[in-house]
Protein backbone atom coordinates (compact mmCIF):
# COMPACT_ATOMS: atom_id res chain seq x y z
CA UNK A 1 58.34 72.17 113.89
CA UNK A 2 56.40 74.99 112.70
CA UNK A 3 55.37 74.00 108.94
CA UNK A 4 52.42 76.41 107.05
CA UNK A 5 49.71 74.40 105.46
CA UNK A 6 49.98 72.85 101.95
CA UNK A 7 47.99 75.33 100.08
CA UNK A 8 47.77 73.54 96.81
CA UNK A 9 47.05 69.84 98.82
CA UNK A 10 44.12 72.30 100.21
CA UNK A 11 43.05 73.78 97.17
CA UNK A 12 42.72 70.95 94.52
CA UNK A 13 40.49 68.28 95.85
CA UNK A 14 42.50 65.27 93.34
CA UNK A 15 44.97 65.55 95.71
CA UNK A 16 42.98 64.47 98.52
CA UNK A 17 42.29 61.67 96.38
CA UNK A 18 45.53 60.81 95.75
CA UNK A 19 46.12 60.86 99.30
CA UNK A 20 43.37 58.74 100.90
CA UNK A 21 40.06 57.10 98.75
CA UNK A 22 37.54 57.08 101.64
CA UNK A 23 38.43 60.70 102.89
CA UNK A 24 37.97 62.17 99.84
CA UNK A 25 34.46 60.49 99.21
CA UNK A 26 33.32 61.13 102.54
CA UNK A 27 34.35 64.75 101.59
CA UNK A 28 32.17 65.13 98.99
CA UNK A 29 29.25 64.14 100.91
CA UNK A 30 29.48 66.15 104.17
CA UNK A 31 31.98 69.19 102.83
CA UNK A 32 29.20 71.26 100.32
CA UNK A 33 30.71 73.69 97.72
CA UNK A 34 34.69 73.46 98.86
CA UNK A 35 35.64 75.14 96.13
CA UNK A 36 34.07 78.15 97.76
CA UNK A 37 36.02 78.00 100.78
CA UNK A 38 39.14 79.69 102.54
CA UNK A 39 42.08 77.66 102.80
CA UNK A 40 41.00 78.26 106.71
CA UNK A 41 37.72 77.07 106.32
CA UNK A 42 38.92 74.12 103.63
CA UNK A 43 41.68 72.93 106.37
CA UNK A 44 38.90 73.02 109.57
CA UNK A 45 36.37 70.78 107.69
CA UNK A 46 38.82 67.88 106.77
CA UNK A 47 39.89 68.35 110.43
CA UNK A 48 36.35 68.09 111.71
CA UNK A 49 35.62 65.11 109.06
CA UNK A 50 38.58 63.49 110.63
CA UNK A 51 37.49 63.41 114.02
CA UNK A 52 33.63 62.17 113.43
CA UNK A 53 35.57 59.67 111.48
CA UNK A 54 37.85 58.97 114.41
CA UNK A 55 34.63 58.87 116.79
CA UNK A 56 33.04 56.25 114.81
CA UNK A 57 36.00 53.95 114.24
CA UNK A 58 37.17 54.25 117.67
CA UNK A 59 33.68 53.19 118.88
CA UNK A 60 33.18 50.26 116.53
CA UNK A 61 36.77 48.90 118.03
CA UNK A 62 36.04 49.35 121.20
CA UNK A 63 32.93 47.12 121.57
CA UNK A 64 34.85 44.67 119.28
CA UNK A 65 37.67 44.36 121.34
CA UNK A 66 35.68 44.44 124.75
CA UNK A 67 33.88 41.73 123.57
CA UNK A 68 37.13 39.73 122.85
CA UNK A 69 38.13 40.76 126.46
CA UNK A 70 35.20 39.34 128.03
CA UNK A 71 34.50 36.18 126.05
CA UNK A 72 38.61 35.21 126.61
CA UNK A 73 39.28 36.78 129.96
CA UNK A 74 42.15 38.57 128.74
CA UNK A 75 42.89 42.09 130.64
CA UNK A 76 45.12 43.23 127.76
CA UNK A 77 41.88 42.79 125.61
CA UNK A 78 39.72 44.33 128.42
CA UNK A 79 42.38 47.28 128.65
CA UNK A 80 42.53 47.72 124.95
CA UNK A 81 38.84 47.77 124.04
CA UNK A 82 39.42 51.22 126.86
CA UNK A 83 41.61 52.28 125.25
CA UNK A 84 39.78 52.89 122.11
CA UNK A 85 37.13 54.23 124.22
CA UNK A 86 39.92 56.91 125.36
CA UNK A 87 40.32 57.34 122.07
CA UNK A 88 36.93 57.82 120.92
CA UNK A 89 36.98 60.79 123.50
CA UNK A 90 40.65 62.05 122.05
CA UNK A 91 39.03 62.56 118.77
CA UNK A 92 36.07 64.43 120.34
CA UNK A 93 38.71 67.14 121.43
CA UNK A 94 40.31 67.02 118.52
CA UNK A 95 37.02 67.97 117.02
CA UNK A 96 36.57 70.36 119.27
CA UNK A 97 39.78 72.02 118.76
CA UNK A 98 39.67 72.33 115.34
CA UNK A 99 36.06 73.75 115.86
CA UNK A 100 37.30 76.32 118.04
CA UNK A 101 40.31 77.04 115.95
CA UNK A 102 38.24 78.03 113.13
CA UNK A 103 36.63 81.30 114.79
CA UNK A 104 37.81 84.21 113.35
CA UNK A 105 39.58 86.73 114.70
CA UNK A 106 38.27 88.94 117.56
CA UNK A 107 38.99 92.13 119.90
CA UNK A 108 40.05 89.82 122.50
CA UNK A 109 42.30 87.35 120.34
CA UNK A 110 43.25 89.55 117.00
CA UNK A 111 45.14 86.78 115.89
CA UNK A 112 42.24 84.16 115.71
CA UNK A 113 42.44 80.99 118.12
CA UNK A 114 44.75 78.32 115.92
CA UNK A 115 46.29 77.64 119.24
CA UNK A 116 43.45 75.90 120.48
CA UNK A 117 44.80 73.35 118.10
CA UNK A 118 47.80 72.81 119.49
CA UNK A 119 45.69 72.34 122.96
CA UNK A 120 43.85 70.10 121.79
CA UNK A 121 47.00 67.86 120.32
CA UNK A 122 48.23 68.44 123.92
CA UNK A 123 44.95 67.22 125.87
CA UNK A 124 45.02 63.79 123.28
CA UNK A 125 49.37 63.20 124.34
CA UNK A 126 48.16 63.87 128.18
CA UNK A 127 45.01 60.94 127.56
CA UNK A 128 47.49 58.85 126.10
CA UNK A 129 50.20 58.89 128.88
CA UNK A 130 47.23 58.22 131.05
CA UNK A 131 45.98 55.46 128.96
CA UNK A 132 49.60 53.76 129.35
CA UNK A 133 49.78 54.38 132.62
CA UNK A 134 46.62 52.47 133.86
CA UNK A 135 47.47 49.66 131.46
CA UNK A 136 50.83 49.15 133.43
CA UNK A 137 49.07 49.49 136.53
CA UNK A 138 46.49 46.48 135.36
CA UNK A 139 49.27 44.63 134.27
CA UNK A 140 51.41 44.68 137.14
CA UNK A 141 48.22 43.70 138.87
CA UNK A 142 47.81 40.20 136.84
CA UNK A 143 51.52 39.38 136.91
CA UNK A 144 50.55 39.01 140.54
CA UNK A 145 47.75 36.92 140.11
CA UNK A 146 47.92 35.89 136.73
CA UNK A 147 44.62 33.85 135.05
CA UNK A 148 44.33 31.40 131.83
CA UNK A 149 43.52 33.17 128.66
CA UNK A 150 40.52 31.91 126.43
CA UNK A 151 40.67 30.95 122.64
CA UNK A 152 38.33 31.92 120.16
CA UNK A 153 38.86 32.12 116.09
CA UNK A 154 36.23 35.04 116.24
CA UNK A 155 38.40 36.63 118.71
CA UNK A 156 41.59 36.18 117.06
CA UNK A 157 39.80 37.84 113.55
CA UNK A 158 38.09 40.69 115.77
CA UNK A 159 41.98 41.61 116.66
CA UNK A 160 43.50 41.25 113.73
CA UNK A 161 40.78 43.49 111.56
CA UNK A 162 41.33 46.45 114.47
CA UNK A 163 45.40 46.00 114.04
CA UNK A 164 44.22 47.02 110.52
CA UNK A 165 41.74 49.25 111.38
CA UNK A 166 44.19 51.06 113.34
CA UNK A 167 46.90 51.46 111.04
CA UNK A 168 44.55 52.69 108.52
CA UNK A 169 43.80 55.62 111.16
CA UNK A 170 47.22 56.12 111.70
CA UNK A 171 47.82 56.60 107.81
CA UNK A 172 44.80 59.19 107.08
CA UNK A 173 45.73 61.09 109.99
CA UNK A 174 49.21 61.16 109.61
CA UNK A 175 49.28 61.67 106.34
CA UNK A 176 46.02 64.85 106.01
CA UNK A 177 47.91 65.92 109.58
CA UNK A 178 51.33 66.83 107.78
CA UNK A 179 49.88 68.50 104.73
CA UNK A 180 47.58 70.58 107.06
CA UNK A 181 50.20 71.17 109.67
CA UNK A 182 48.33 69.78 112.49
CA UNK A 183 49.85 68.38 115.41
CA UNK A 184 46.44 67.47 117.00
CA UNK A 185 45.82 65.08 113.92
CA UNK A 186 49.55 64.17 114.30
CA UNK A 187 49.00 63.40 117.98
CA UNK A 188 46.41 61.28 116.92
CA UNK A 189 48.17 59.15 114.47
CA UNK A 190 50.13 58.64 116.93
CA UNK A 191 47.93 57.57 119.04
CA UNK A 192 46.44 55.20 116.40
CA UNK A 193 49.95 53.48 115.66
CA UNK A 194 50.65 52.70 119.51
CA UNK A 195 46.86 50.78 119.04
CA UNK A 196 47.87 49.01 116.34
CA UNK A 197 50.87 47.71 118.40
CA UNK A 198 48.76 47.60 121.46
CA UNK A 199 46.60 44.95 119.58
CA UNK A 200 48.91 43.05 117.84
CA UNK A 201 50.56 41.84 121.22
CA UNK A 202 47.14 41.35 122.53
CA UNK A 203 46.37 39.16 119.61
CA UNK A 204 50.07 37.20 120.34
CA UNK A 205 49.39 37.04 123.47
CA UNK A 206 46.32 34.49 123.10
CA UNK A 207 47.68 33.00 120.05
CA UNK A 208 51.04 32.27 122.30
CA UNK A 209 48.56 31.31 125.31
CA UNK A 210 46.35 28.75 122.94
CA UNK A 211 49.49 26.74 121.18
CA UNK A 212 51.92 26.52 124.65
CA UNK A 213 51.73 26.95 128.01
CA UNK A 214 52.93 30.13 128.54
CA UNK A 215 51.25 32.89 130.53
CA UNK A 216 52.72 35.81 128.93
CA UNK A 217 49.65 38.33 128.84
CA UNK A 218 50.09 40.43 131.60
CA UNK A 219 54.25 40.55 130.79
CA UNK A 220 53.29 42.06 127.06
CA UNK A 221 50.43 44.39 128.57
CA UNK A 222 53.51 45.91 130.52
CA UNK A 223 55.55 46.27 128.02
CA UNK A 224 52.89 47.86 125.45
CA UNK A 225 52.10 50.27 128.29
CA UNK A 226 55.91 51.44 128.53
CA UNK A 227 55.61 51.89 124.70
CA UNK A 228 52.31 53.73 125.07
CA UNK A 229 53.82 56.00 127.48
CA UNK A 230 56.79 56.84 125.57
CA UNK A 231 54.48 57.67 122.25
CA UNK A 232 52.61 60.16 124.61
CA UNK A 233 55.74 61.62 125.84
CA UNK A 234 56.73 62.25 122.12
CA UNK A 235 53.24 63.17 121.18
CA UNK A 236 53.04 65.70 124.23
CA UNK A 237 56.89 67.29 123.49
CA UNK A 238 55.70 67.96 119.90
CA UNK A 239 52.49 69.75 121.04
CA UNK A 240 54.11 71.80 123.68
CA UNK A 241 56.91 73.37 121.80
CA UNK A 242 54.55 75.34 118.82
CA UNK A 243 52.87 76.64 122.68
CA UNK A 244 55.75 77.73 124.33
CA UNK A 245 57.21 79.40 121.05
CA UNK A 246 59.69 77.54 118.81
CA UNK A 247 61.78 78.66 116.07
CA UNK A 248 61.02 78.77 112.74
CA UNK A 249 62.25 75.42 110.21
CA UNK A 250 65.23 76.07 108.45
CA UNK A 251 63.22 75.39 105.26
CA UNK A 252 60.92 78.44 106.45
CA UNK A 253 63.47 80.83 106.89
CA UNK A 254 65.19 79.64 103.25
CA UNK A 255 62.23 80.13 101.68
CA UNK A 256 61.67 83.67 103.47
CA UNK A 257 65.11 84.67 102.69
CA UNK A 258 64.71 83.63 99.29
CA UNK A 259 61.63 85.43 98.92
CA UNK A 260 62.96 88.81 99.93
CA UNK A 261 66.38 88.70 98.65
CA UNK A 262 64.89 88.13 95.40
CA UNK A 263 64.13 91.58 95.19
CA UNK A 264 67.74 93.22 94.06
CA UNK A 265 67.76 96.23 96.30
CA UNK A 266 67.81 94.01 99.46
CA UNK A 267 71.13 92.93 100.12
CA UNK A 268 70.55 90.77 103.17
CA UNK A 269 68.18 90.13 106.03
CA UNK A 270 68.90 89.39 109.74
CA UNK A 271 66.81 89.45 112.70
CA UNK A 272 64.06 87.07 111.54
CA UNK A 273 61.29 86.48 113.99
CA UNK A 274 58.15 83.86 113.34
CA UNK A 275 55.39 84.04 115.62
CA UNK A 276 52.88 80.78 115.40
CA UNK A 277 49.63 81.79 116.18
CA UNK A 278 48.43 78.15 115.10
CA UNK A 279 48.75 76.61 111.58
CA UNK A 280 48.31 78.97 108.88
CA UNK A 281 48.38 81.74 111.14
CA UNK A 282 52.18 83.43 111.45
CA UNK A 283 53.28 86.49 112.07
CA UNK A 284 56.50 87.15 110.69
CA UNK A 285 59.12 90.07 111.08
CA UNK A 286 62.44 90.90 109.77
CA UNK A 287 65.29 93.40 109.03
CA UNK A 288 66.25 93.67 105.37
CA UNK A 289 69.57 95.63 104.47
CA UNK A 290 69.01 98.23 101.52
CA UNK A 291 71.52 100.84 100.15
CA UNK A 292 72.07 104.00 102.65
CA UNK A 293 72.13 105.99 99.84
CA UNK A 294 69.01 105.15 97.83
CA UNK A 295 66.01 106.83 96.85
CA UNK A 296 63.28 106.29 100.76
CA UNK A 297 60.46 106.22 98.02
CA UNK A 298 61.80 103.59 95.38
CA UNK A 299 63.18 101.40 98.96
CA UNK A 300 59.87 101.33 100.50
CA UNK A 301 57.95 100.54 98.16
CA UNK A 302 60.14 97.73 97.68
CA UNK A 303 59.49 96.74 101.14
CA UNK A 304 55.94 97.15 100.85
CA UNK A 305 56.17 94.04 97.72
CA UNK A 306 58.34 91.96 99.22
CA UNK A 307 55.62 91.87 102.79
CA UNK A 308 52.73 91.53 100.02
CA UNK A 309 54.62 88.62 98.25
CA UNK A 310 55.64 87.23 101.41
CA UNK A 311 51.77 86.86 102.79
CA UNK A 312 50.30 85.81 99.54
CA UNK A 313 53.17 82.84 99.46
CA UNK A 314 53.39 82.07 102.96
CA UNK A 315 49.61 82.60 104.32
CA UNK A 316 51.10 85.38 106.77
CA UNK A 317 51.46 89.06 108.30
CA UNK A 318 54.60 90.07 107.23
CA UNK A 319 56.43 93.30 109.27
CA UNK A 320 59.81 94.45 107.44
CA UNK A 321 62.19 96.84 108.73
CA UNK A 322 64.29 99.05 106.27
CA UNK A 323 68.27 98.48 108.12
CA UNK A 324 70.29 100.81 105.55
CA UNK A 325 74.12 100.03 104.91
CA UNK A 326 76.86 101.29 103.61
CA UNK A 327 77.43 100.66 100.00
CA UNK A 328 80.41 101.16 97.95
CA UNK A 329 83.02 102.37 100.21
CA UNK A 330 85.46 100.23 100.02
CA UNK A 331 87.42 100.94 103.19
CA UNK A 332 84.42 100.12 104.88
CA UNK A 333 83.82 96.56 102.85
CA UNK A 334 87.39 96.18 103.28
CA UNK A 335 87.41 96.42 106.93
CA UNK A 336 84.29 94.82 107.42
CA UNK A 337 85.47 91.67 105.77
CA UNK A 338 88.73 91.85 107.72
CA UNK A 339 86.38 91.50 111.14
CA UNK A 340 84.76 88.57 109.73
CA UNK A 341 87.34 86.60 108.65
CA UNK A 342 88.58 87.33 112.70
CA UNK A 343 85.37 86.60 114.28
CA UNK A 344 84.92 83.32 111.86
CA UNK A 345 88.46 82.20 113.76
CA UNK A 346 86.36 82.53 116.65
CA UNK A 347 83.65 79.96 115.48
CA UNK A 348 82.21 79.55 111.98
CA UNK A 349 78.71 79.87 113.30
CA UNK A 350 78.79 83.63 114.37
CA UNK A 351 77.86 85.99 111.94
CA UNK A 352 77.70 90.23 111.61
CA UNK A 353 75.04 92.49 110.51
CA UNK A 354 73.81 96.19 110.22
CA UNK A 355 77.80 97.19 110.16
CA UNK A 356 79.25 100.58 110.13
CA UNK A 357 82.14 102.67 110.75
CA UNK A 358 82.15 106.39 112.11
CA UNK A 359 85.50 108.01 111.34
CA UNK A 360 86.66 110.20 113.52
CA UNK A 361 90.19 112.55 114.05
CA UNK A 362 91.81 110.47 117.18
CA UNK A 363 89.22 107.35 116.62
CA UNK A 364 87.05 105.42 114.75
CA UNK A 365 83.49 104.30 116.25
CA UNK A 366 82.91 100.70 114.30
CA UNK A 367 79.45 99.47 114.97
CA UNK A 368 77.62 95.98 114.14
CA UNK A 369 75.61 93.27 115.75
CA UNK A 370 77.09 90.03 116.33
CA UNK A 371 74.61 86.96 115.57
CA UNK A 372 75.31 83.59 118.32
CA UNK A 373 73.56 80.39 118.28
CA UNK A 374 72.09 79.40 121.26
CA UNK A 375 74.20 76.27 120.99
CA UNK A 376 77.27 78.26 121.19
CA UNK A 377 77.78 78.41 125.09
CA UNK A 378 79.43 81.89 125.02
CA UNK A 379 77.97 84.64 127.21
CA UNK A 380 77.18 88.13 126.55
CA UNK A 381 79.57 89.44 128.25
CA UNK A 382 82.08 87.04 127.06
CA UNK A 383 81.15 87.44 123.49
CA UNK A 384 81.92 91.37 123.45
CA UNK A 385 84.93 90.95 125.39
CA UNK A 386 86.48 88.63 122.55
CA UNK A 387 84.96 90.34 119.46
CA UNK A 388 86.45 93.53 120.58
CA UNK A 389 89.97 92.39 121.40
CA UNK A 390 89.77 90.56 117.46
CA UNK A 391 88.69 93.97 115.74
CA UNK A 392 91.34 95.81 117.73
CA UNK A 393 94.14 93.50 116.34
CA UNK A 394 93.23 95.34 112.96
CA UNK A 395 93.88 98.98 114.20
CA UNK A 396 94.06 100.19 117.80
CA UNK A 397 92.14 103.15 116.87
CA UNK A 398 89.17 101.40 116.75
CA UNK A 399 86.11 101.90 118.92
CA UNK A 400 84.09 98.84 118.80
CA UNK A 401 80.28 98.84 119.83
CA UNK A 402 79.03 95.35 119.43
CA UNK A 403 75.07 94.34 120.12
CA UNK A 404 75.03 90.66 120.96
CA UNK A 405 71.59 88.66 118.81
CA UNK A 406 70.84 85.33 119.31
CA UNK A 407 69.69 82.71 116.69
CA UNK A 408 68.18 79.31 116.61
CA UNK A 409 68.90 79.09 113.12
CA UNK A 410 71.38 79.40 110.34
């Protein structure tokens, strides 16, 4: 979902506090002068701090764990300490891509490079499906030819401090990754939550192993790589849709709609279109509806507030088109309500915009754009063919010309 930063998480460093101890003092020591800052530059140093915390914790696990593997010959152990290795190398591209994400704007890429972000959360979901898929393979491997796990009380506490070492990664970075809007930190915390999982069966495993007879390492290092893979598979979905191009949240386009419609001369908006350039970085255009009959000077410089308001507020380039509308005829209102009420028969989730009417002696022209959801299997073609036949129940006479929009939203 495409979500703009937390500015005021950002911008007052108690919150940070609030929101994790060990961050926030780390901050001090390695993030000089925030207060100076862009939000930009603010939001790329907690992401870089992040990741050289990742790097470290990631390598301090993995020698723990491989350790553990060695000392009790247990491949889920072995396979584990690897994966934090992996891991260790995720949070080097995350690094990376926050790095890159940070350069400003050029001639080649006028829109900066947040995308690299979203890369980057892609790369760590693609390591992580990989991760689960060589732990299934090693499993399947010592179902076959299974060997007796060894006990150790240092081994047992080694596990049990990463299980908590890993959920503590999974908090920071979920947590700083939602108020920053970053699906490469979210990827990670994702990451860091199958771990902790990972390593809690490993640590079962032996515990099972030391107090019964049962075998049952190689079964659980199976089943931990299914649930690895299916975290990646969600990690990797989430990453790929801000690439491809993904509508806006509904609670973006409220709080757009709210924003312009506040001003009293704009009547309505339609044709809404969010472009994610990477967190913080959204392009965002729009029709707006103003009286046909009002003063072009007073209207646009309206318009030219409500695009100012809308970039201070949302941390974007805001485009807004003037559509004007009838006002105050009432056979027009009257008939234009008439149509809706006949196309809400239709379905409830198809609405009309920019309408008008051009009388004429022998017929009347009425023209409007008709607004489907994509989840409304109706074609084009289909659509018109309807509409028309409900408008011309009203009066013979008229002339419909419909324009067919989509919408992914309400």
């Amino acid at each position: 979902m495409i979500t703009v930063p937390d500015h005021e998480f950002l911008s007052d460093p108690k919150n940070l506090r609030r929101s994790d101890l060990l961050i926030s003092l780390l901050s001090k020591i390695f993030i000089k002068n925030s207060e100076t800052l862009s939000i930009a530059e603010r939001r790329a140093k907690y992401g870089s701090l992040c990741g050289f915390l990742g790097i470290f914790l990631n390598l301090f696990l993995f020698g723990g764990k491989l350790f553990v593997g060695l000392a009790s010959g247990a491949i889920s152990a072995v396979a584990d300490a690897f994966n934090n290795l992996s891991d260790a190398a995720s949070s080097v591209i995350t690094l990376l891509g926050f790095r890159l994400a940070s350069q400003k704007p050029d001639s080649d890429h006028p829109f900066g490079h947040g995308r690299f972000e979203y890369i980057s959360g892609l790369i760590v979901s693609l390591l992580i499906l990989l991760v689960g898929f060589e732990l299934g393979k090693t499993s399947i491997e010592k179902i076959m030819n299974p060997e007796t796990l060894m006990f150790s009380t240092v081994s047992a506490v080694i596990l049990a401090i990463s299980v908590l070492v890993k959920l503590y990664m999974a908090y920071y970075n979920r947590a700083i990754g939602k108020k920053i809007a970053s699906t490469a930190m979210l990827a990670t915390a994702t990451d860091s939550m199958s771990d902790a999982v990972a390593t809690s069966v490993v640590l079962a495993c032996m515990l099972v192993s030391h107090f019964t007879s049962l075998q049952i390492d190689a079964y659980c290092g199976l089943a931990v790589s299914l649930f690895i893979m299916y975290s990646g598979f969600r990690s990797a979905k989430e990453t790929v849709s801000p690439l491809l191009g993904q509508p806006p949240t509904q609670e973006l386009v409220d709080e757009i709609e709210s924003i312009v419609k506040g001003y009293s001369i704009v009547s309505g908006i339609h044709d809404l279109v969010v472009h994610d350039y990477g967190p913080g970085r959204l392009m965002v255009s729009l029709h707006a509806e103003v009286p046909a009959n009002g003063d072009l000077l007073e209207i646009h410089d309206v318009i030219d507030n409500a695009e100012k308001e809308l970039g201070e507020k949302l941390n974007c380039e805001a485009v807004i088109h003037m559509d004007p509308i009838q006002k105050g005829d009432v056979y027009v209102e009257e008939t234009r309500e008439k149509i809706e009420t006949l196309i809400h028969i239709l379905d409830e989730s198809i609405s009309i915009h920019d309408f008008r009417m051009v009388i004429g002696t022998t017929h009347t022209n009425v023209l409007f754009d008709a607004v489907i959801p994509y989840e409304l299997k109706l074609s084009e073609a289909d659509a018109k063919k309807k509409i028309t036949a409900l408008v011309q129940t009203i009066d013979p006479a008229f002339c419909p010309v419909v324009h067919i929009d989509k919408s992914s939203f309400k």
